[in-house]
Protein backbone atom coordinates (compact mmCIF):
# COMPACT_ATOMS: atom_id res chain seq x y z
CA UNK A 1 -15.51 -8.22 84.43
CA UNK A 2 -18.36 -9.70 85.51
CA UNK A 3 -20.50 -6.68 85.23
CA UNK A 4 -19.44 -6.24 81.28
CA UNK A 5 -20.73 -9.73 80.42
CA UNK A 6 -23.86 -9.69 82.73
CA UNK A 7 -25.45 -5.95 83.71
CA UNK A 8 -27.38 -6.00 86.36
CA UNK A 9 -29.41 -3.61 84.66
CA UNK A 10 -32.02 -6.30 83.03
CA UNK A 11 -34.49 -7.63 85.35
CA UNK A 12 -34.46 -11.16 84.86
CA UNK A 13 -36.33 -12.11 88.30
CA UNK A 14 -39.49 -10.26 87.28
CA UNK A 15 -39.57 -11.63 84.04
CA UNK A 16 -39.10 -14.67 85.19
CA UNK A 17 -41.99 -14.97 87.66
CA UNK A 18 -44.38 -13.21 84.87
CA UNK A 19 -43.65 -15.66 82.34
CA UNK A 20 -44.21 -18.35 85.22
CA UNK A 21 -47.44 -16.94 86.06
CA UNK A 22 -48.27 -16.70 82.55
CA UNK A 23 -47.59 -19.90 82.28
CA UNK A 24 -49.41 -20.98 84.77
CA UNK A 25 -52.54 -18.92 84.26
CA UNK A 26 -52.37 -20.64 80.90
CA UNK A 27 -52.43 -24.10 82.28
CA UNK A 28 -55.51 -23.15 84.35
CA UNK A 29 -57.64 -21.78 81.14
CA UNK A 30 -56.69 -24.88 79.31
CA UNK A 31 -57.97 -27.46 82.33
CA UNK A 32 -61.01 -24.97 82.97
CA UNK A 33 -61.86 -25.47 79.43
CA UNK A 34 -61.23 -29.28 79.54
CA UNK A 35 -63.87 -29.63 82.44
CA UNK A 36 -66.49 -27.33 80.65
CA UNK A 37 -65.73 -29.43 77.38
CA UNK A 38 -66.61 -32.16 79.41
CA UNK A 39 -69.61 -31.09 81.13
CA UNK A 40 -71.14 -30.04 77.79
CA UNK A 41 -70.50 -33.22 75.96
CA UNK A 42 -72.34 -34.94 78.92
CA UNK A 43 -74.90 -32.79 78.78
CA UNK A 44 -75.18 -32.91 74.79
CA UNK A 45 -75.45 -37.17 75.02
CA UNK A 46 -77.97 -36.15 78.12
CA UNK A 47 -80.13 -34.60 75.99
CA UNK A 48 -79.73 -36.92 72.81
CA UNK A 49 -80.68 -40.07 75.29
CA UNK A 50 -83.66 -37.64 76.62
CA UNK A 51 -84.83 -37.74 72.93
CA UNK A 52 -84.13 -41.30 72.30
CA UNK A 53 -86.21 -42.98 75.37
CA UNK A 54 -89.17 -39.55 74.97
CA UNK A 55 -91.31 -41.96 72.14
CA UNK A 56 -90.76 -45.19 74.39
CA UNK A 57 -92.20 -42.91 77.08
CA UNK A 58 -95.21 -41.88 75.77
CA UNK A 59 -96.20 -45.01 74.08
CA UNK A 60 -95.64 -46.58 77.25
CA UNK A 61 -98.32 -44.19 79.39
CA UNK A 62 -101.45 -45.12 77.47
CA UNK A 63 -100.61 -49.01 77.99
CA UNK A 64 -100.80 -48.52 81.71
CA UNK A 65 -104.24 -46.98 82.01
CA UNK A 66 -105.87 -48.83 84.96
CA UNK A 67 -109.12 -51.25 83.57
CA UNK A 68 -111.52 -49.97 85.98
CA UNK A 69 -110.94 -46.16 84.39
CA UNK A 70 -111.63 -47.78 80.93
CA UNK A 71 -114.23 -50.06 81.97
CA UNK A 72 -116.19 -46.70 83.11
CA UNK A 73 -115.39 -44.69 80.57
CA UNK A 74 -116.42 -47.45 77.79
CA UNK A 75 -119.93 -47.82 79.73
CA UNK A 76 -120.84 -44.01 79.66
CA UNK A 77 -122.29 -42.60 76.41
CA UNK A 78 -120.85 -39.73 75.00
CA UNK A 79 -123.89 -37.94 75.04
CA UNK A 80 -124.45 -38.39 78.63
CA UNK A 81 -120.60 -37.14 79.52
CA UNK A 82 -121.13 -34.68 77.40
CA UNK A 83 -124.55 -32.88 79.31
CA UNK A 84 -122.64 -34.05 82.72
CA UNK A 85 -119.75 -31.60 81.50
CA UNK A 86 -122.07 -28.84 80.82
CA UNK A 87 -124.05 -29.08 84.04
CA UNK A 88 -120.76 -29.42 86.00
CA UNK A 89 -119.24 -26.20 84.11
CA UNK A 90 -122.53 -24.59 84.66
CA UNK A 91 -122.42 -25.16 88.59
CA UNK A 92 -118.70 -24.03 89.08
CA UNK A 93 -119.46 -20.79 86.69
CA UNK A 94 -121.88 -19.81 89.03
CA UNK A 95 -120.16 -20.89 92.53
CA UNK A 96 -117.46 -18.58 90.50
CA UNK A 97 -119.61 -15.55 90.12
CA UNK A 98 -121.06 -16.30 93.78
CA UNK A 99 -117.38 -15.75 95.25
CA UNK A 100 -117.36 -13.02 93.36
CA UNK A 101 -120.29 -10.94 94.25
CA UNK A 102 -119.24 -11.78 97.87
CA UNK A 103 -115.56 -10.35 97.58
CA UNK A 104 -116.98 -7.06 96.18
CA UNK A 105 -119.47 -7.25 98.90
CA UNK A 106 -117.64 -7.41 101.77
CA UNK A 107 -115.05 -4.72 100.06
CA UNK A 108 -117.39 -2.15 99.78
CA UNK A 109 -118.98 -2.97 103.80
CA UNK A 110 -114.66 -2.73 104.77
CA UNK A 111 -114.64 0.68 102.59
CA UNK A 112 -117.63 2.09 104.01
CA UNK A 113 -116.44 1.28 107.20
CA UNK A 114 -113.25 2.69 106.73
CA UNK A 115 -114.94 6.26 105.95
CA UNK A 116 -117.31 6.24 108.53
CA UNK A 117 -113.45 5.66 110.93
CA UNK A 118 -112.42 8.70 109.39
């Protein structure tokens, strides 16, 4: 009798446990997505605050320039930076060139050295 009202036939067990794991893997999307809701709202009021305190920032740099820096830079004339710029780009141009001219140098001595091996 029992066998009429209940066949064996339908597998209840497995679709139990998939509908528990579906459950489950359900549950574990839904708290995944909670955290990463989470982390991007922090980082979203992060990046507003970043914004808010950037002007307070940079207003803030220029106040703390030390008064011996201004002090020398209010003495010089701007003519007189100005040719001391030149003169020093002048100098490290041709240091430059110099470091140059000695690389390709001692290349070509390690090259011709290097045939004469052979």
């Amino acid at each position: 009798a029992c066998d009429y009202v209940c066949p064996s036939h339908i597998p209840l067990v497995s679709i139990y446990k998939d509908s528990k794991a579906a459950i489950e893997t359900r549950l574990t999307n839904h708290e995944r997505s909670k955290v990463w809701q989470q982390r991007f709202q922090y980082h979203q009021s992060r990046i507003k605050k970043e914004k808010d305190q950037a002007p307070t920032r940079t207003k803030a740099v220029p106040a703390k320039k030390p008064a011996a820096e201004s002090e020398v830079s209010a003495s010089n004339n701007g003519n007189e930076q100005e040719f001391f710029s030149k003169e020093k780009a002048s100098r490290e141009i041709a240091a430059a060139v110099a470091r140059v001219k000695a690389r390709r140098d001692e290349s070509k001595k390690a090259a011709s050295v290097q045939d004469k091996s052979k």
